[in-house]
C-alpha atoms as a PDB file:
ATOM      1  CA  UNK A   1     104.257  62.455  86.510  1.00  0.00           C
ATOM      2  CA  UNK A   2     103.357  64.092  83.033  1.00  0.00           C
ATOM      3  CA  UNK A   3      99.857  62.878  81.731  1.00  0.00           C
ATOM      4  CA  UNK A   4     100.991  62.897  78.176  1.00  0.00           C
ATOM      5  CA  UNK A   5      98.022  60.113  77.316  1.00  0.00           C
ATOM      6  CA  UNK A   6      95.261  62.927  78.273  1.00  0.00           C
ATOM      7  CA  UNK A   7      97.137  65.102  75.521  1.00  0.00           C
ATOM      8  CA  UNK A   8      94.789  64.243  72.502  1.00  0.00           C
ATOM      9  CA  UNK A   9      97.208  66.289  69.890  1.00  0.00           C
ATOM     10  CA  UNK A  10     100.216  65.158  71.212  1.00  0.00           C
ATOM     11  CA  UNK A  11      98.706  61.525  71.382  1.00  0.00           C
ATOM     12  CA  UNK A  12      97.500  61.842  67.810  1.00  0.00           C
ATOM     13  CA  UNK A  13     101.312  62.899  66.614  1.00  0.00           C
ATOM     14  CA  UNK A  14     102.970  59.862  68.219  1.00  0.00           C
ATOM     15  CA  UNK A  15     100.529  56.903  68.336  1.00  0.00           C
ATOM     16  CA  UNK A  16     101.991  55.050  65.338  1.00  0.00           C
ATOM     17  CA  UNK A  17     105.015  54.941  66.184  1.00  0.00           C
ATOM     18  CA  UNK A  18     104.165  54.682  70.302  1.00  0.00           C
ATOM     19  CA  UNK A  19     102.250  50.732  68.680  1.00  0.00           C
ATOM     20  CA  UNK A  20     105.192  50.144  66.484  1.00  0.00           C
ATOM     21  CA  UNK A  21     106.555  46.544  68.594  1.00  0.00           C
ATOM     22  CA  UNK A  22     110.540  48.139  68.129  1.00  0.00           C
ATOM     23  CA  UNK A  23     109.348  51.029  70.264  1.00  0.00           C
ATOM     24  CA  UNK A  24     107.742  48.875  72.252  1.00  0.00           C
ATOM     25  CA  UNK A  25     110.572  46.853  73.207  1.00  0.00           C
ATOM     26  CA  UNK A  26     112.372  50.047  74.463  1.00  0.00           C
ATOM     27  CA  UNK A  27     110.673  49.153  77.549  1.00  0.00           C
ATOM     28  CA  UNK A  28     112.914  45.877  77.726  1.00  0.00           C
ATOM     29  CA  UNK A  29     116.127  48.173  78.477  1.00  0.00           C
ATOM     30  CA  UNK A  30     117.202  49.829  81.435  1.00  0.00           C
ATOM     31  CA  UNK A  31     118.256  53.665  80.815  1.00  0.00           C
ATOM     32  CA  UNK A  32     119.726  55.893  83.376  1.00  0.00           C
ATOM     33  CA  UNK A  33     119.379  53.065  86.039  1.00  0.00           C
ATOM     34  CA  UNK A  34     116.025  54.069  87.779  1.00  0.00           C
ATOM     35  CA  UNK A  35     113.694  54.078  84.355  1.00  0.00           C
ATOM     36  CA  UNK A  36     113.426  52.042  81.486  1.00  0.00           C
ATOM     37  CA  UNK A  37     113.988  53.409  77.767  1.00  0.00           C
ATOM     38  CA  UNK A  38     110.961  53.590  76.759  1.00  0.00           C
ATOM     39  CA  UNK A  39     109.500  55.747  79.809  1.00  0.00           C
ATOM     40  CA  UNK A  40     112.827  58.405  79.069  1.00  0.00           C
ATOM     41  CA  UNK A  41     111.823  58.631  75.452  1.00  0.00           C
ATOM     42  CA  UNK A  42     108.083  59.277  76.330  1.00  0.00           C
ATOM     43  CA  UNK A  43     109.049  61.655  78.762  1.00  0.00           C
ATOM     44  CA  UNK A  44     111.996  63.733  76.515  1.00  0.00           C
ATOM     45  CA  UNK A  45     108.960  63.841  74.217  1.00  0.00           C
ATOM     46  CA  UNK A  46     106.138  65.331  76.224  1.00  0.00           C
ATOM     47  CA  UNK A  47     108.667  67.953  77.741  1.00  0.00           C
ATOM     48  CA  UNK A  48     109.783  68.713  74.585  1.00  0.00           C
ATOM     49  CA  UNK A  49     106.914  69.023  73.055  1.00  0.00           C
ATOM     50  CA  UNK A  50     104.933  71.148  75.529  1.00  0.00           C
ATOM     51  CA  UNK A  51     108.199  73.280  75.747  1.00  0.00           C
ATOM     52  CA  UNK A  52     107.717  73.790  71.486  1.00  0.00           C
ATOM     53  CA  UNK A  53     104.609  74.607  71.865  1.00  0.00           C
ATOM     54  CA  UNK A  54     105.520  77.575  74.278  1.00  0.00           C
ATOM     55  CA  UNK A  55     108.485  78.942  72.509  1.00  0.00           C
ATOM     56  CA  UNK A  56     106.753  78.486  68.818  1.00  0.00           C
ATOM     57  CA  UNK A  57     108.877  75.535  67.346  1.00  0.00           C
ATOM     58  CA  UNK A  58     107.990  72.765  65.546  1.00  0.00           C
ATOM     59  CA  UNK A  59     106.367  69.970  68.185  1.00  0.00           C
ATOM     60  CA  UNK A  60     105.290  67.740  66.308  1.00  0.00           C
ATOM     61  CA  UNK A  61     109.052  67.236  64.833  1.00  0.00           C
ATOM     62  CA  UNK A  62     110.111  67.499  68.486  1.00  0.00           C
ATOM     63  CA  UNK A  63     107.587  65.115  69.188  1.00  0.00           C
ATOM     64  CA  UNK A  64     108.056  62.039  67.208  1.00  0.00           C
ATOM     65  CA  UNK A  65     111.824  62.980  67.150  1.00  0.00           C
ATOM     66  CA  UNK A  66     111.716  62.623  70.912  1.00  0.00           C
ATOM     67  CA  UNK A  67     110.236  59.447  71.240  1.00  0.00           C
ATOM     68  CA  UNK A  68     113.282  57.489  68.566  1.00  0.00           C
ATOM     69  CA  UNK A  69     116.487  59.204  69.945  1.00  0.00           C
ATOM     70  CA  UNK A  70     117.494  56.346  71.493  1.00  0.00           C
ATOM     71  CA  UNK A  71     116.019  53.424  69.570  1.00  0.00           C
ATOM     72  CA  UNK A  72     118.642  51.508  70.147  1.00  0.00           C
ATOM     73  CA  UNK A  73     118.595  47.673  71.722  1.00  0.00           C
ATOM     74  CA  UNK A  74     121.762  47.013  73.870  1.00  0.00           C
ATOM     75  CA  UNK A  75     122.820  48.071  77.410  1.00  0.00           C
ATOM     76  CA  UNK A  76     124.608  51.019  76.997  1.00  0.00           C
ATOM     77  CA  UNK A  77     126.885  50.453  79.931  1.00  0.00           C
ATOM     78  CA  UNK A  78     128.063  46.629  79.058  1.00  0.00           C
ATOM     79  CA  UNK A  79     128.112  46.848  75.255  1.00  0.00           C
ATOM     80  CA  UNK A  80     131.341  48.806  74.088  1.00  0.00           C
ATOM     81  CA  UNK A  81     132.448  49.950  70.602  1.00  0.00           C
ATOM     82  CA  UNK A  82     135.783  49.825  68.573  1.00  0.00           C
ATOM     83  CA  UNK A  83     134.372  53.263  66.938  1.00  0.00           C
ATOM     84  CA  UNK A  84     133.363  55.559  69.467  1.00  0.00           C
ATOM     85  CA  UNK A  85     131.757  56.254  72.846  1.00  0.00           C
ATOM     86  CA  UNK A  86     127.991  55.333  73.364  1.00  0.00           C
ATOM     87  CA  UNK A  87     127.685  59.038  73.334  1.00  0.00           C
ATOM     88  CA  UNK A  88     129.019  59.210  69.745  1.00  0.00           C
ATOM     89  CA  UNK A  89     126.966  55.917  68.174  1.00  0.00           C
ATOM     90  CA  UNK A  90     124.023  55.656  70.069  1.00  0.00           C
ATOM     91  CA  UNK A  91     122.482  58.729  67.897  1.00  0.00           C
ATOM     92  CA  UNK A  92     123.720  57.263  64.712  1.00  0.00           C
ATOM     93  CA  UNK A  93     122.314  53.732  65.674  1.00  0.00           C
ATOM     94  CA  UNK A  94     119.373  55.034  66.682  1.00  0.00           C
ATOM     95  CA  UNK A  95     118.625  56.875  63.451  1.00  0.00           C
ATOM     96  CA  UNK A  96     119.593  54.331  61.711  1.00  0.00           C
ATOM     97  CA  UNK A  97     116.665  51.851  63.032  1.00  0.00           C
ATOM     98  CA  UNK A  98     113.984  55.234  63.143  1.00  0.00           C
ATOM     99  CA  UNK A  99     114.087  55.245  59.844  1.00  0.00           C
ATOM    100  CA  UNK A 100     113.342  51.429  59.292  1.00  0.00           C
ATOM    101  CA  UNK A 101     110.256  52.127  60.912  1.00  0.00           C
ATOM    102  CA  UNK A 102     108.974  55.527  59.479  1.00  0.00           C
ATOM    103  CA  UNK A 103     110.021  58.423  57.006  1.00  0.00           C
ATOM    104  CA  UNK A 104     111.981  61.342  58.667  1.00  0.00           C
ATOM    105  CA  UNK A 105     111.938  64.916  58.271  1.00  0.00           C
ATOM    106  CA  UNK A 106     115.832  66.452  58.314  1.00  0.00           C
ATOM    107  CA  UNK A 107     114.609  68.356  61.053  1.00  0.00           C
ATOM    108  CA  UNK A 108     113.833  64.972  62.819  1.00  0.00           C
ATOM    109  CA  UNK A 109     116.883  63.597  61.053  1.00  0.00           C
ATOM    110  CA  UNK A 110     118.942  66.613  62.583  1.00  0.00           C
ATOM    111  CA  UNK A 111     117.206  66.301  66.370  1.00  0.00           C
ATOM    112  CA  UNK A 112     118.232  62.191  66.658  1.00  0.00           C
ATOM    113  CA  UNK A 113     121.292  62.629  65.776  1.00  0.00           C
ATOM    114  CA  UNK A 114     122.782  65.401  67.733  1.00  0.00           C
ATOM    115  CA  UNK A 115     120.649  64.964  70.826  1.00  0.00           C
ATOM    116  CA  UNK A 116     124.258  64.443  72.569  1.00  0.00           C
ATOM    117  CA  UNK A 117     125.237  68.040  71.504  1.00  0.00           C
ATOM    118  CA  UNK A 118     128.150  68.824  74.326  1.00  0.00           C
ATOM    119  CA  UNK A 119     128.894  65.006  74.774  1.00  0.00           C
ATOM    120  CA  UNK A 120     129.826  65.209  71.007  1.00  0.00           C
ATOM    121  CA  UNK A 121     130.684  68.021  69.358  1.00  0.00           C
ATOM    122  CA  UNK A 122     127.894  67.712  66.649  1.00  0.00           C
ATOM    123  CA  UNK A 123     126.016  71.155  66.573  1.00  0.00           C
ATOM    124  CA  UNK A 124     122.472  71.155  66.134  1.00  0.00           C
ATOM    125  CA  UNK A 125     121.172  72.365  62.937  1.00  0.00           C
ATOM    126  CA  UNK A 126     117.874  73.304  64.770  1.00  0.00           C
ATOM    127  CA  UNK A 127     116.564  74.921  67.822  1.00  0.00           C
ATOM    128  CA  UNK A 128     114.347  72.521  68.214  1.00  0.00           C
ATOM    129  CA  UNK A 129     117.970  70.039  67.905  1.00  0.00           C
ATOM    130  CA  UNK A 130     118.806  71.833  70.760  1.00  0.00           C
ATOM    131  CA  UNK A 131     115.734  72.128  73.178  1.00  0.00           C
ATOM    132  CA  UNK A 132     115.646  67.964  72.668  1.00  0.00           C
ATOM    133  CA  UNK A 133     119.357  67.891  73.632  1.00  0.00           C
ATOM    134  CA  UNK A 134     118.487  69.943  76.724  1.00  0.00           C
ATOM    135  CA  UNK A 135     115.736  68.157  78.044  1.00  0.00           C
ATOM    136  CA  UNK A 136     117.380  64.764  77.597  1.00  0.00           C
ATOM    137  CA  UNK A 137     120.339  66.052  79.676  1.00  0.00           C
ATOM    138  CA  UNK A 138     117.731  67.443  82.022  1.00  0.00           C
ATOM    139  CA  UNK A 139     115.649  64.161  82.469  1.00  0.00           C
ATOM    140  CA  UNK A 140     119.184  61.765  82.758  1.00  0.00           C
ATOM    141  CA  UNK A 141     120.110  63.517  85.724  1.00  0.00           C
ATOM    142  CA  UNK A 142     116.469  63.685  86.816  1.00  0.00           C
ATOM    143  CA  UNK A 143     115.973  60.160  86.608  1.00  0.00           C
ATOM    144  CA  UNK A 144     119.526  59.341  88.140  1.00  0.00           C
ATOM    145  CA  UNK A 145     119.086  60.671  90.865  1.00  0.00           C
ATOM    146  CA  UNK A 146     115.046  60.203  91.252  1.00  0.00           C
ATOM    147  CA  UNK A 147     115.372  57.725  94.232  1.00  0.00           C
ATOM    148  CA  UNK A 148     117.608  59.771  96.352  1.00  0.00           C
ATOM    149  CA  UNK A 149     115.111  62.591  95.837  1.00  0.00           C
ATOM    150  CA  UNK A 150     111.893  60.118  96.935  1.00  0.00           C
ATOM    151  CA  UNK A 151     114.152  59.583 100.366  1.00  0.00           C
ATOM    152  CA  UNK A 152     115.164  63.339 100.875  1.00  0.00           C
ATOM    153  CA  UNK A 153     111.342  63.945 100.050  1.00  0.00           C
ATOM    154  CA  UNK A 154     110.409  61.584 102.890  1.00  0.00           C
ATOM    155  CA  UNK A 155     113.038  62.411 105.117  1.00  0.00           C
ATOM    156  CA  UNK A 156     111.453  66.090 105.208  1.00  0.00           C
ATOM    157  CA  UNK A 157     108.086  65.259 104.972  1.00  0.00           C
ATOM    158  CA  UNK A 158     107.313  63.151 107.796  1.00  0.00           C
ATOM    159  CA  UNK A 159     105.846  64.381 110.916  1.00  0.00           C
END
């Protein structure tokens, strides 16, 4: 488990919008069925973030970016659209309520919006678009498949 809270900069970069009560309620929602929304977003952050910081992007876009990708409020696999697939309007939703809560760089803009980059055929604008749509993809299957990991972890490490 990342210690993200221990990270005084990164801390510093997302704790107003880590209080504001719609971020907050990502917690409510079930994402990738093992984690809640909130915990993904948190965690697509810090990876991102830390991963920034190594290759010389912008973190602190990747940062707060990370945390509101998907600041949405529905289940994802019950609510269906006339539109498009989740994959397609959960980004635009999403960026849509972000910027209800704070102002937006376009690089921010740019990261929410095509963090489904090979799910859609938006290209990123940005690297930093693109590490973000990595690590999400990254963490999903991560977290998918976490609890079949904690038994083949147990199954080998007994006795």
């Amino acid at each position: 488990m990342l210690d993200w809270q221990k990270d005084k900069v990164y801390s510093d970069i997302v704790k107003d919008l880590l209080s504001h009560p719609q971020v907050q309620e990502m917690a409510n929602y079930t994402q990738h069925h093992h984690s809640d929304r909130l915990t993904h977003c948190i965690t697509v952050s810090y990876v991102s973030y830390r991963l920034a910081l190594r290759f010389g992007l912008n973190a602190t876009a990747v940062a707060r970016a990370g945390i509101l990708h998907d600041l949405f409020f529905y289940d994802w696999r019950e609510t269906k659209f006339e539109l498009g697939s989740h994959a397609f309007i959960h980004p635009r939703v999403a960026l849509r309520n972000a910027e209800k809560i704070t102002n937006l760089s376009p690089m921010e803009k740019d990261i929410i919006l095509k963090h489904m980059w090979g799910a859609t055929s938006e290209l990123p604008h940005y690297r930093e678009s693109l590490l973000v749509d990595l690590v999400d993809d990254y963490l999903a299957v991560a977290e998918f498949f976490s609890p079949a990991s904690a038994r083949m972890k147990r199954l080998f490490h007994t006795n």
